[in-house]
N, C-alpha and C. Protein backbone atom coordinates (compact mmCIF):
# COMPACT_ATOMS: atom_id res chain seq x y z
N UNK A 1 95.97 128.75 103.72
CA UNK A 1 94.56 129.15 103.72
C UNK A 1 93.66 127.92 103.62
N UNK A 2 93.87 126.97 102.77
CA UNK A 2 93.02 125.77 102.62
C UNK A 2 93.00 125.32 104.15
N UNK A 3 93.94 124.87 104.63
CA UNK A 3 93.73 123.95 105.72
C UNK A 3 93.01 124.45 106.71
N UNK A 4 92.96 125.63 107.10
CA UNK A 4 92.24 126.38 107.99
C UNK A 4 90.79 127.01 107.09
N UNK A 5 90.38 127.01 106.40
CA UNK A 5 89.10 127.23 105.40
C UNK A 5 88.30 125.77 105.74
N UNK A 6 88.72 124.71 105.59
CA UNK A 6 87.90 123.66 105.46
C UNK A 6 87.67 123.23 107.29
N UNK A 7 86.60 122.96 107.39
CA UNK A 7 85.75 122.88 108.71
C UNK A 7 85.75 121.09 108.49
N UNK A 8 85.92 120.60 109.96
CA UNK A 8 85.85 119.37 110.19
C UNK A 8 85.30 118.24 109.84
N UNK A 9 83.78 118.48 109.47
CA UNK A 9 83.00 118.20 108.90
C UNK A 9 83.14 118.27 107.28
N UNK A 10 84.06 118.72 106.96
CA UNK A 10 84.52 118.39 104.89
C UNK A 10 83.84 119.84 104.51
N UNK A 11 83.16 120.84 105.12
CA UNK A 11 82.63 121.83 104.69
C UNK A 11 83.61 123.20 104.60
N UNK A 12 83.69 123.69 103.33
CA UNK A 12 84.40 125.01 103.87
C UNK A 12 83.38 126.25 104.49
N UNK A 13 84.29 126.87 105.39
CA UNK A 13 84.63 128.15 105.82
C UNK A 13 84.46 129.55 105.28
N UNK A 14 83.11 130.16 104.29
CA UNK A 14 83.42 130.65 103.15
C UNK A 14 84.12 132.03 104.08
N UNK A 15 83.89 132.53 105.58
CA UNK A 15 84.40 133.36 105.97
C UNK A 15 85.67 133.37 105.81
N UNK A 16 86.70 132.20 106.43
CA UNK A 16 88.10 132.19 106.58
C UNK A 16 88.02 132.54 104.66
N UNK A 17 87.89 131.65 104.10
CA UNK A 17 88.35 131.69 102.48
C UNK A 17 88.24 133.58 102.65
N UNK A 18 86.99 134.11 102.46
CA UNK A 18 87.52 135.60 101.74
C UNK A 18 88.26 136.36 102.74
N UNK A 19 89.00 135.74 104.51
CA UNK A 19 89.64 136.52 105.01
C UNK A 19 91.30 136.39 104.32
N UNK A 20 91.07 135.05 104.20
CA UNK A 20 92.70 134.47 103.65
C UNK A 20 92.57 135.39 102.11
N UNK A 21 91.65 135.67 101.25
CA UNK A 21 91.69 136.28 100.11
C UNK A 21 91.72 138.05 100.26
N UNK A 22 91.80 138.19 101.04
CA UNK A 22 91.76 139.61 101.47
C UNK A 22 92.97 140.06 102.24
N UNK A 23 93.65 138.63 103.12
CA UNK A 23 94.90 139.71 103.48
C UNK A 23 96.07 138.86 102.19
N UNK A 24 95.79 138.17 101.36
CA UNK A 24 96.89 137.87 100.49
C UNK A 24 95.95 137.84 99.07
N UNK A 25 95.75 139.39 98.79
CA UNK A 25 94.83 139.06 97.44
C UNK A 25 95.51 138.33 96.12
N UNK A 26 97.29 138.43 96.16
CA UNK A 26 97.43 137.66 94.66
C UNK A 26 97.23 136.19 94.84
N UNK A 27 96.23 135.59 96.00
CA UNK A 27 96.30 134.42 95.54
C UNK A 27 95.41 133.86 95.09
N UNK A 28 94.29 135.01 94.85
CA UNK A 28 93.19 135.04 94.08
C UNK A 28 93.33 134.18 92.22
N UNK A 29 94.53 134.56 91.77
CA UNK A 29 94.82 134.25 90.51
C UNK A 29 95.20 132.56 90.74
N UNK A 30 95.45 132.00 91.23
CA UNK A 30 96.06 130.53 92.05
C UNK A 30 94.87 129.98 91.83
N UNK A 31 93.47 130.66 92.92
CA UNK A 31 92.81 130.04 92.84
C UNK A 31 91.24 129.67 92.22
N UNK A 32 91.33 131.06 90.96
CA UNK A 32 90.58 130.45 90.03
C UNK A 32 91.64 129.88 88.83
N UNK A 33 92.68 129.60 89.02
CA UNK A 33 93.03 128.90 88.08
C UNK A 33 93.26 127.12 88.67
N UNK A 34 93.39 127.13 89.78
CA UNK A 34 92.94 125.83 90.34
C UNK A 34 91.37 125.46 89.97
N UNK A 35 90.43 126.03 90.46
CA UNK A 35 89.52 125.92 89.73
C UNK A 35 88.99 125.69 88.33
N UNK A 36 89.19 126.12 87.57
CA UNK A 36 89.42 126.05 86.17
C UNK A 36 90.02 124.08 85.42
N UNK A 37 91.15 124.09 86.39
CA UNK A 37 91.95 122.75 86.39
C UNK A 37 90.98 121.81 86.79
N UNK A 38 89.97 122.46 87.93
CA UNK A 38 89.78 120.87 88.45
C UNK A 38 88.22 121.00 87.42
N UNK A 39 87.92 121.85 86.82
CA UNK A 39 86.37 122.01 86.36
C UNK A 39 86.66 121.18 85.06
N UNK A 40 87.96 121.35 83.87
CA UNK A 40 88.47 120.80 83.26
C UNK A 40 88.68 119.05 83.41
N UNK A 41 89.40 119.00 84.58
CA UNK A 41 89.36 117.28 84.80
C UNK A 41 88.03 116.64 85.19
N UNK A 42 87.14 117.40 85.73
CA UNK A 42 85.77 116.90 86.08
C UNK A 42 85.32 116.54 84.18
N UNK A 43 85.28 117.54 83.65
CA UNK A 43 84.82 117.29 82.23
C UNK A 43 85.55 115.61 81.92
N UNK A 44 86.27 116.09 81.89
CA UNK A 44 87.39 114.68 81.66
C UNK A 44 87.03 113.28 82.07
N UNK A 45 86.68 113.39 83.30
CA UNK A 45 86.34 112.19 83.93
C UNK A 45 84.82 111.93 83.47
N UNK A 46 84.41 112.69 83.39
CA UNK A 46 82.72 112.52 83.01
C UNK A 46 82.30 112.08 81.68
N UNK A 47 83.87 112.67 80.96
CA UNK A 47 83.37 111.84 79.76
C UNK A 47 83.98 110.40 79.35
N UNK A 48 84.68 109.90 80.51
CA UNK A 48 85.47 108.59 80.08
C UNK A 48 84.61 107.63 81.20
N UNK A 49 83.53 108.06 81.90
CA UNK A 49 83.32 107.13 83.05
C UNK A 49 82.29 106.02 82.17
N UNK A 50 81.63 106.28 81.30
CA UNK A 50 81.42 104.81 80.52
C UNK A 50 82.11 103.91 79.98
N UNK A 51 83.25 104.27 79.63
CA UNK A 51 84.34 103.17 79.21
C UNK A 51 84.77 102.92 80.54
N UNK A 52 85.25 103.12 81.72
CA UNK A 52 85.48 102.93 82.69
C UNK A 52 85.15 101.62 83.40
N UNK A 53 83.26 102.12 83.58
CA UNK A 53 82.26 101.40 84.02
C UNK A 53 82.47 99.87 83.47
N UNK A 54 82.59 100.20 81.62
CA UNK A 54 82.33 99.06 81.11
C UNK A 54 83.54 98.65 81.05
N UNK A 55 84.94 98.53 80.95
CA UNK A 55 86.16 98.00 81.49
C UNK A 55 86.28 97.60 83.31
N UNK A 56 85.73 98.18 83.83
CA UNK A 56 85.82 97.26 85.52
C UNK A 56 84.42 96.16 85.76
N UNK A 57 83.12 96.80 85.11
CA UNK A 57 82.18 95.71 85.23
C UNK A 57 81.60 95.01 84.14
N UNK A 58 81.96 95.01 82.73
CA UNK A 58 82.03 94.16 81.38
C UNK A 58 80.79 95.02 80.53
N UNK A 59 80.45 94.46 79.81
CA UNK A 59 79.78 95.67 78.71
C UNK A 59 78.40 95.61 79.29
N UNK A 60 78.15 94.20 80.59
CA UNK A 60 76.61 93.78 80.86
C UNK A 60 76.43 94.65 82.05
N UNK A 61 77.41 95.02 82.63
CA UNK A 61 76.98 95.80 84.11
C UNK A 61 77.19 94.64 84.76
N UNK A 62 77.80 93.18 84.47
CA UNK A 62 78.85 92.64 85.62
C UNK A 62 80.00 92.22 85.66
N UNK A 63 80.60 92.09 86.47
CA UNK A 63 82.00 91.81 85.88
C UNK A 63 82.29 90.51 85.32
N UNK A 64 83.00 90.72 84.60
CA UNK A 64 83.51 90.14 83.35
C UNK A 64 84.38 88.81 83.60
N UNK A 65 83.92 87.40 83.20
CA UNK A 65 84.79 86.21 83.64
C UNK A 65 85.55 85.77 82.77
N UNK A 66 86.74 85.55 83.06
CA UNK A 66 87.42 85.11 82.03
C UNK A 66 87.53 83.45 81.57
């Protein structure tokens, strides 16, 4: 279903998505729990991207000389 949902352009398909969810409804459970996963790692990342920032470009906002 994904590969054929997503349109060339990086956009999905919301038609194909609820046709693919309609002739195989248990995969409805798949994919709000994929969802869920990636809403979870978004949290995740959002809260470590200041240490991040300041470990690749130094605490000044440039990178760091040794």
């Amino acid at each position: 279903m994904v590969g054929t949902a997503v349109k060339p352009n990086g956009d999905v398909d919301l038609k194909k998505v609820l046709g693919g969810l309609a002739r195989h409804p248990t995969s409805i459970r798949s994919l709000v729990s994929t969802g869920i996963d990636f809403n979870k790692a978004l949290r995740s990342l959002r809260g470590c991207r200041s240490f991040v920032l300041d470990a690749v470009l130094g605490s000044e906002g440039l990178i760091a000389e040794a």
